[in-house]
Protein backbone atom coordinates (compact mmCIF):
# COMPACT_ATOMS: atom_id res chain seq x y z
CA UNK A 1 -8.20 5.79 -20.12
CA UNK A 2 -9.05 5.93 -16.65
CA UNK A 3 -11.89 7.49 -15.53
CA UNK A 4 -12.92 8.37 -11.15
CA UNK A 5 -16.06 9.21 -10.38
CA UNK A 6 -17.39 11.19 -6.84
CA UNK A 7 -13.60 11.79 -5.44
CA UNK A 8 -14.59 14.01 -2.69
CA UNK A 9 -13.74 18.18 -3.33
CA UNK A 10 -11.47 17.65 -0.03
CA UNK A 11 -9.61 15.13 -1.90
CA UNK A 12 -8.89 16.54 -5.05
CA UNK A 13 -7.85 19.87 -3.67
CA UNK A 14 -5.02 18.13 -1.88
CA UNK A 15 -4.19 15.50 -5.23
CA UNK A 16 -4.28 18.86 -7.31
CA UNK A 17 -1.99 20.87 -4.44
CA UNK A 18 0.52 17.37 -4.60
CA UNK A 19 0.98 17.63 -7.93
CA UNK A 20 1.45 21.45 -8.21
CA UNK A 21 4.07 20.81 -5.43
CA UNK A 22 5.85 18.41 -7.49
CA UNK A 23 5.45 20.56 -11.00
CA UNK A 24 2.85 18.09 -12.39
CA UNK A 25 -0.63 18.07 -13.56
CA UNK A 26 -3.16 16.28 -11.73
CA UNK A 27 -3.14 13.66 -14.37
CA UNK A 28 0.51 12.96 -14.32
CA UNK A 29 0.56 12.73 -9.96
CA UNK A 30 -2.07 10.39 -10.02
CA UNK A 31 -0.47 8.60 -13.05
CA UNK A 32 2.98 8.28 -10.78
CA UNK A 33 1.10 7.58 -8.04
CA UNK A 34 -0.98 4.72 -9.78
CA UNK A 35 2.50 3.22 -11.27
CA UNK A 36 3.88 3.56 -7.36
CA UNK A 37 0.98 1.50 -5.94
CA UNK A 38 1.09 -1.39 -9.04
CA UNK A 39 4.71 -1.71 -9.05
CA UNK A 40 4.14 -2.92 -4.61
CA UNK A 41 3.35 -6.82 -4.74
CA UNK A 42 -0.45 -7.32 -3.43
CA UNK A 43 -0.64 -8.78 0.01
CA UNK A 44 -1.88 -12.25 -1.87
CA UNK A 45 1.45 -12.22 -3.55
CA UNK A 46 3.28 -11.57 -0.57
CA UNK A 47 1.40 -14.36 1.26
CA UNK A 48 2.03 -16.54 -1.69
CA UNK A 49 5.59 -15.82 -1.74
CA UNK A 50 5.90 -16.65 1.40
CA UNK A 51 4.56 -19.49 1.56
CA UNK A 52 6.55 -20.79 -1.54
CA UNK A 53 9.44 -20.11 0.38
CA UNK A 54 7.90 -21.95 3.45
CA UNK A 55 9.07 -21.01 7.04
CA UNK A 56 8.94 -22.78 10.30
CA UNK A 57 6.13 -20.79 11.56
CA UNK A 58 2.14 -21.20 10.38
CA UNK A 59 0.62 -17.59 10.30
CA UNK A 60 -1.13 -18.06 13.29
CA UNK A 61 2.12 -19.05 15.78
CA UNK A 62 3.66 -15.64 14.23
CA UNK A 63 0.48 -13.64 15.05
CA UNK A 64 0.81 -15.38 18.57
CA UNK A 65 5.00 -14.47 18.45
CA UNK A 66 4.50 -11.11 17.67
CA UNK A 67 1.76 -10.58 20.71
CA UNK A 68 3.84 -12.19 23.12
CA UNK A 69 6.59 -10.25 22.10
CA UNK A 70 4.85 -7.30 22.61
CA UNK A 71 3.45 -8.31 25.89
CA UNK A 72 7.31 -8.98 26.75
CA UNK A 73 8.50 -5.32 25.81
CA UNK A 74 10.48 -6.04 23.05
């Protein structure tokens, strides 16, 4: 059982508007979208992954890639 505490009115009138849009109850949307958000690795995982793989760039030169490649117009 899973229990959330102070979710903002705003909030749960759209949740509770999603699911009626989708012919669920509020309990089964958040349910699906709980299940959609586990089944997506963690960014830790992906990192990890990553890094098992190995790569010829350290995080840092593809930060610095991505800029300049930016800067560049691509």
């Amino acid at each position: 059982m899973l229990q959330v505490r102070h979710v903002p009115d705003e909030l749960h009138a759209v949740l509770r508007q999603r699911a009626a849009e989708n012919g669920l109850s509020l309990s089964e949307y958040v349910l699906r979208e709980l299940q959609a958000v586990a089944a997506r690795p963690s960014k830790a995982e992906v990192l990890a992954r990553a890094a098992r793989r190995g790569g010829r760039l350290s995080f840092d030169e593809a930060v610095a890639a991505v800029a300049a490649g930016r800067e560049d117009g691509m």
